[in-house]
N, C-alpha and C. Protein backbone atom coordinates (compact mmCIF):
# COMPACT_ATOMS: atom_id res chain seq x y z
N UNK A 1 -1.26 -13.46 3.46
CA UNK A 1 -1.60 -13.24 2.07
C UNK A 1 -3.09 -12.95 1.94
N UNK A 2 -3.96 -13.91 2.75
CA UNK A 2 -5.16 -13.83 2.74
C UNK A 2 -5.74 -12.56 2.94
N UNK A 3 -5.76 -11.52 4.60
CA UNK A 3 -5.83 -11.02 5.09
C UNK A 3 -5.35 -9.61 4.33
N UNK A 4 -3.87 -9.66 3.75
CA UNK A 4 -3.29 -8.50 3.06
C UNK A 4 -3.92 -8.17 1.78
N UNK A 5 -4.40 -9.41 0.87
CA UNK A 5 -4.88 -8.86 -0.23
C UNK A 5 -6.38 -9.24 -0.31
N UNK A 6 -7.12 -9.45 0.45
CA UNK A 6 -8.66 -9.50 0.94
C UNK A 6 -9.55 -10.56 -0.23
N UNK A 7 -8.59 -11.63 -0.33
CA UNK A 7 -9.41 -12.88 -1.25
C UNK A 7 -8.71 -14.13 -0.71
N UNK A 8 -9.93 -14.90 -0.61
CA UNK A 8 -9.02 -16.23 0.35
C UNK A 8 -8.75 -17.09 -0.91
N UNK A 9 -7.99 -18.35 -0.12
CA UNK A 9 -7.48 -18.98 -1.24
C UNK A 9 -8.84 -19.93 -2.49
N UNK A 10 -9.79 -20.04 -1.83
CA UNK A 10 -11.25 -20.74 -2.28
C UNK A 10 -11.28 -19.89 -2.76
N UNK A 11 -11.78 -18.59 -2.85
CA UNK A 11 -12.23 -17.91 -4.28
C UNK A 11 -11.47 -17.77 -5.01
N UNK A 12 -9.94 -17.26 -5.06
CA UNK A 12 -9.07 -17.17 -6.12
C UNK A 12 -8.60 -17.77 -7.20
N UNK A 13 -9.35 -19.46 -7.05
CA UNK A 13 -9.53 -20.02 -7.98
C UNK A 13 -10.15 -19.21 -9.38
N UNK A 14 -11.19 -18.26 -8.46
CA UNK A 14 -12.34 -17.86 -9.63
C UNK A 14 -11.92 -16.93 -10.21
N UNK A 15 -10.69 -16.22 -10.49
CA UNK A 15 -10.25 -15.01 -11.08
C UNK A 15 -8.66 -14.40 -11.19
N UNK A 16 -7.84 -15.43 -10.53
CA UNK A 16 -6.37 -15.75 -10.37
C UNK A 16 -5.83 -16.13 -12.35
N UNK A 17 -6.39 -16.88 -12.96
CA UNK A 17 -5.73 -16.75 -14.35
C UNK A 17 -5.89 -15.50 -15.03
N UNK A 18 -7.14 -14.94 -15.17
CA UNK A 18 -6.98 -13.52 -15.73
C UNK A 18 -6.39 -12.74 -14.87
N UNK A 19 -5.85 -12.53 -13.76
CA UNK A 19 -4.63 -12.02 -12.65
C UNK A 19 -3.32 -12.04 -13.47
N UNK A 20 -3.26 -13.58 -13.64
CA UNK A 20 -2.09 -14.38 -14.59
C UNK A 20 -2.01 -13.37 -16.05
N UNK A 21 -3.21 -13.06 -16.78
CA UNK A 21 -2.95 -12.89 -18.21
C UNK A 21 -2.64 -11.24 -17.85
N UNK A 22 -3.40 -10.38 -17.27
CA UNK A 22 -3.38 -9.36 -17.09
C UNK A 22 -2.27 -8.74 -15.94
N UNK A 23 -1.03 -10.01 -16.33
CA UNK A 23 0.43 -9.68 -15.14
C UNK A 23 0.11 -8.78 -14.03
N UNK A 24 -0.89 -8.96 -13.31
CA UNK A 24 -1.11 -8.72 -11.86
C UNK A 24 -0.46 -9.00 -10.82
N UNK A 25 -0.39 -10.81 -11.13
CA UNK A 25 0.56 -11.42 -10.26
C UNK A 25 1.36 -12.60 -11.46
N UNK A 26 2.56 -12.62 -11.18
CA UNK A 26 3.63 -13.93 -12.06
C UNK A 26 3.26 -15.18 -11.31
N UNK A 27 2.90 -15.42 -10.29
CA UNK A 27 2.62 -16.40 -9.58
C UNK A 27 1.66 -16.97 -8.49
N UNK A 28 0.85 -17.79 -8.03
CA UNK A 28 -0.26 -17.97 -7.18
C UNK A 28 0.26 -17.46 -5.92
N UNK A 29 -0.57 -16.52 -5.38
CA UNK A 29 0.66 -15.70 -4.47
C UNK A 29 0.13 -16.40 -3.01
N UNK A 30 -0.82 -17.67 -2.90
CA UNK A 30 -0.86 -18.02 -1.92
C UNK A 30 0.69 -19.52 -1.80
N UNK A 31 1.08 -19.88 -3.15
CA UNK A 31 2.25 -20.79 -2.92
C UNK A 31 3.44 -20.04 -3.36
N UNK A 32 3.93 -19.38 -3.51
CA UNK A 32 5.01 -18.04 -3.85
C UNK A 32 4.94 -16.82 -2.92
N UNK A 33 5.48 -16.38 -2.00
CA UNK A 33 4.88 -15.29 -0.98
C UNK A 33 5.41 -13.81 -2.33
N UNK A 34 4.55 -13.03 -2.02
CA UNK A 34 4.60 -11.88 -2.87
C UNK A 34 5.45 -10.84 -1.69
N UNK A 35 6.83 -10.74 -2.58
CA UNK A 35 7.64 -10.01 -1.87
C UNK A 35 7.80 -8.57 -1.76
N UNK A 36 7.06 -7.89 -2.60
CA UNK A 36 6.67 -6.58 -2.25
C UNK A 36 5.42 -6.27 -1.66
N UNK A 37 4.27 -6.87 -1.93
CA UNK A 37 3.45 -6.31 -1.11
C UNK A 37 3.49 -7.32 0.54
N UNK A 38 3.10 -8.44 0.81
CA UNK A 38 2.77 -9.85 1.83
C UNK A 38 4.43 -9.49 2.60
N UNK A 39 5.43 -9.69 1.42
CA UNK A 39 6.85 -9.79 2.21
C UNK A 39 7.30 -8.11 2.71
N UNK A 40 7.09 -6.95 1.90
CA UNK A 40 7.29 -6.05 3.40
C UNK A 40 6.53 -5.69 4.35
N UNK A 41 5.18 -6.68 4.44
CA UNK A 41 4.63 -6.20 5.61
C UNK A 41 5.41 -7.49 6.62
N UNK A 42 5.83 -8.39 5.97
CA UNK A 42 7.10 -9.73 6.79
C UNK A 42 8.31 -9.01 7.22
N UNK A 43 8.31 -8.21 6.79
CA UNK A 43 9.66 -7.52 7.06
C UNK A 43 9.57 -6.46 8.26
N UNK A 44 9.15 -5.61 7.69
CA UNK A 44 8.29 -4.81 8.74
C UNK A 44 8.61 -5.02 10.20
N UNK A 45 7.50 -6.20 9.86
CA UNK A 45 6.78 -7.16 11.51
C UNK A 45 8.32 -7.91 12.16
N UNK A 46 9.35 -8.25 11.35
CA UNK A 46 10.53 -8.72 11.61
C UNK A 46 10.90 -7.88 12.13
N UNK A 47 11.51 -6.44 11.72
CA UNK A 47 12.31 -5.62 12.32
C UNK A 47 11.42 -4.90 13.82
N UNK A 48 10.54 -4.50 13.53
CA UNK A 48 9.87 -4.45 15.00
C UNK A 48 10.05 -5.33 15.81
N UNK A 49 9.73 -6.20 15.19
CA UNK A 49 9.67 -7.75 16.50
C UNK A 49 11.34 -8.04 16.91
N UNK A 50 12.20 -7.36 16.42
CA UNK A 50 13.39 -7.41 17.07
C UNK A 50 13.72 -6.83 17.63
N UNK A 51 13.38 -5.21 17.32
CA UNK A 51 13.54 -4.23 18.09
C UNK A 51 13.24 -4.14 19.53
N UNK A 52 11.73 -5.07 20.21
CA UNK A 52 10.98 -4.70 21.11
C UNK A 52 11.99 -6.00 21.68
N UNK A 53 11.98 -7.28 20.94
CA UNK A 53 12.73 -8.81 21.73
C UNK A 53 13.44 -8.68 21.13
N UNK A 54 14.96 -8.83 21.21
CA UNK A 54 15.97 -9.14 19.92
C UNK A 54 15.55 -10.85 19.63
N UNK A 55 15.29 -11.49 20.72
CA UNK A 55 15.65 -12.66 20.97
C UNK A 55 14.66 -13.84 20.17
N UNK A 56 13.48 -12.85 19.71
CA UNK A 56 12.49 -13.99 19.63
C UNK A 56 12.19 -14.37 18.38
N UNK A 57 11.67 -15.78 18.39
CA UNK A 57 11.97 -16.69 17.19
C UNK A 57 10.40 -16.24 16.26
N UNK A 58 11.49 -16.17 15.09
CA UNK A 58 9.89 -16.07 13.93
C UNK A 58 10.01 -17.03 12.88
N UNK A 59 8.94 -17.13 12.40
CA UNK A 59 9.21 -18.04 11.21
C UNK A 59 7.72 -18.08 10.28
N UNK A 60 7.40 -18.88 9.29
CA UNK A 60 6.34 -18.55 8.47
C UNK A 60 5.84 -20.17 8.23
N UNK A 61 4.59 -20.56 8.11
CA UNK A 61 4.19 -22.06 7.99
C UNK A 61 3.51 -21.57 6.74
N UNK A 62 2.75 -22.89 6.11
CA UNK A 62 2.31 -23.17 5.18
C UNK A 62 2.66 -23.22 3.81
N UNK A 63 2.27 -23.28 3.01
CA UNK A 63 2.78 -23.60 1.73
C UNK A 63 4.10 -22.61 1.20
N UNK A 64 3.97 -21.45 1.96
CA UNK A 64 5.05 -20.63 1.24
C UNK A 64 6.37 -21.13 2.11
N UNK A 65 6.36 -21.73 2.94
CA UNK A 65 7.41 -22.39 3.91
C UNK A 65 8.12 -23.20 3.00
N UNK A 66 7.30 -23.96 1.86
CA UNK A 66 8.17 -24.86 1.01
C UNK A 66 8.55 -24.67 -0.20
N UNK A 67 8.44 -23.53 -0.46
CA UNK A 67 8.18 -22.51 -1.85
C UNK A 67 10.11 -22.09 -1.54
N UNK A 68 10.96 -22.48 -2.59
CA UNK A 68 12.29 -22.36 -2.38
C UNK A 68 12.49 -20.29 -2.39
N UNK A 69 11.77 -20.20 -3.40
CA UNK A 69 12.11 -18.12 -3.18
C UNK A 69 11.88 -17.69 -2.12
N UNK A 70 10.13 -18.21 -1.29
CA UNK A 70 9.87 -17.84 -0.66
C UNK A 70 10.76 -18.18 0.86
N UNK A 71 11.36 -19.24 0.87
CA UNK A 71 12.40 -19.74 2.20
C UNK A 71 13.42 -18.87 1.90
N UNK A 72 14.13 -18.32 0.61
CA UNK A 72 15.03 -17.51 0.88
C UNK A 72 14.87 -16.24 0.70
N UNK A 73 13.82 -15.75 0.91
CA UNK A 73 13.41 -14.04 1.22
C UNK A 73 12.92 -14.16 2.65
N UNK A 74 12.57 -15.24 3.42
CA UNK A 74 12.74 -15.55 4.36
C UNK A 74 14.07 -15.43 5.32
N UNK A 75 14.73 -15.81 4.43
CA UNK A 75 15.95 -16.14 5.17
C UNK A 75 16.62 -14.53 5.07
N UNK A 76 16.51 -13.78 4.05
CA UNK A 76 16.94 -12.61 3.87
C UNK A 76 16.37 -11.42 4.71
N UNK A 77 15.23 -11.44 5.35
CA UNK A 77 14.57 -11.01 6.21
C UNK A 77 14.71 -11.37 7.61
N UNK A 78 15.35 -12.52 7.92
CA UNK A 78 15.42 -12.74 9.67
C UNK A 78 14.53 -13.57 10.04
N UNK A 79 13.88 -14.22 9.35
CA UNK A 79 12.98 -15.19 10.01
C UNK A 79 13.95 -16.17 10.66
N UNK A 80 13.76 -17.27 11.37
CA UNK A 80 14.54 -18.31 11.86
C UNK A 80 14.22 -20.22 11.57
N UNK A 81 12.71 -19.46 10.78
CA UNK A 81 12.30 -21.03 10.29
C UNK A 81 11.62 -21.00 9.37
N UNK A 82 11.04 -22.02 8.73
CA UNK A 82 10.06 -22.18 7.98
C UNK A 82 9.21 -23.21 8.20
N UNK A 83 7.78 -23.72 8.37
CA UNK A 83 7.46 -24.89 8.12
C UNK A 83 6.59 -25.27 7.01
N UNK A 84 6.55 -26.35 6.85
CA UNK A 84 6.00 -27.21 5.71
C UNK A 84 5.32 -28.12 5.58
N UNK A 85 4.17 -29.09 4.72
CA UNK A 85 3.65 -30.21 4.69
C UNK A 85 4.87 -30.75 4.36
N UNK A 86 4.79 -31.92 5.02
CA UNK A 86 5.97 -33.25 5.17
C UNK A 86 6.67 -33.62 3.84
N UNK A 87 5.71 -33.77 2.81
CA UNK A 87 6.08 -34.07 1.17
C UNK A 87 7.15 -32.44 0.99
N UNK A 88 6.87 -31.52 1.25
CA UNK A 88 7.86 -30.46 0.77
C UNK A 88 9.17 -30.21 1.67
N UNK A 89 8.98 -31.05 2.82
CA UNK A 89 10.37 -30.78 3.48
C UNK A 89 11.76 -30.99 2.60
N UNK A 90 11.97 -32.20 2.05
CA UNK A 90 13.10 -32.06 1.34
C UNK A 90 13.96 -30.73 0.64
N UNK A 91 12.95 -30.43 -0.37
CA UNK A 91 13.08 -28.71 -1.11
C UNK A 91 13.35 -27.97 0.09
N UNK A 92 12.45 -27.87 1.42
CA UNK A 92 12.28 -26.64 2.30
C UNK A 92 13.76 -26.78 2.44
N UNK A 93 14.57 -28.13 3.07
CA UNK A 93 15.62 -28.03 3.73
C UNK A 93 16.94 -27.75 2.87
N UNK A 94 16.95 -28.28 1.58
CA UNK A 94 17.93 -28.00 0.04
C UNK A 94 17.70 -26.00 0.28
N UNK A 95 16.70 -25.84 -0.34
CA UNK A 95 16.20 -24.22 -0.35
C UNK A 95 17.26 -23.25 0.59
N UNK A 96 16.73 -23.85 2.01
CA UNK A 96 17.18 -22.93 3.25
C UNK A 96 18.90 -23.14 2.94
N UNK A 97 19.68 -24.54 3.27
CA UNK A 97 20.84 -24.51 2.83
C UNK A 97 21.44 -23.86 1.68
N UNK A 98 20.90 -23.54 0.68
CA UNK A 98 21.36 -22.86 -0.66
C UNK A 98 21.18 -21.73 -0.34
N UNK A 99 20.04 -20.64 0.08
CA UNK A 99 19.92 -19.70 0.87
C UNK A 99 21.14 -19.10 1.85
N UNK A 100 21.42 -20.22 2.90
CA UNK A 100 22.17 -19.89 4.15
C UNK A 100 23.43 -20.19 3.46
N UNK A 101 23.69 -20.80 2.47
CA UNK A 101 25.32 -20.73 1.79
C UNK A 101 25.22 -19.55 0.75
N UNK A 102 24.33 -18.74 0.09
CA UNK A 102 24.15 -17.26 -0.82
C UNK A 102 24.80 -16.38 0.36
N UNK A 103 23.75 -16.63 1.64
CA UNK A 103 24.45 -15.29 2.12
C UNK A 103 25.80 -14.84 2.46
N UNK A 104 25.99 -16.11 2.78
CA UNK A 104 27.57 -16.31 3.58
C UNK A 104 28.74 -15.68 1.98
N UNK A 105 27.83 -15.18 1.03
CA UNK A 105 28.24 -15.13 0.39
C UNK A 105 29.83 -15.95 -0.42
């Protein structure tokens, strides 16, 4: 997120609500992963990275790991994990199961 949209999470304090008023972004896109711009470059990097290994494990840490949309655009993409600070595991693991029972449609 950092890297893709070139403001770390310390400054975005300073200009993230008028973001908010001026619907830039619906949500702090460092705890919500932003699924069109952050999530197809996740996607992307997924389908390559299968192409070259089928085999190899991906997954995404930090706050968007416990972010329930963000675990299941995760999950919709091929990742194989998520991780989380310890307090958000509960949600992470509810999330992924509600996720992995959507698809199974």
């Amino acid at each position: 997120t950092q890297m893709t949209f070139g403001f770390s999470r310390d400054d975005a304090g300073k200009f993230l609500d008028a973001y908010y008023e001026k619907k830039i972004y619906e949500n702090d896109p460092f705890a919500r992963l932003d699924q069109i711009g952050v999530g197809k470059l996740v996607q992307t990097a997924v389908e390559l990275g299968k192409q070259t290994r089928p085999d190899i494990k991906l997954g995404i840490c930090g706050e968007h790991g416990g972010d329930p949309s963000s675990i299941e655009f995760c999950q919709q993409v091929g990742l194989n994990y998520v991780s989380c600070s310890p307090f958000r595991v509960p949600i992470a693991r509810l999330a992924a199961a509600q996720s992995a029972l959507k698809a199974r449609g």
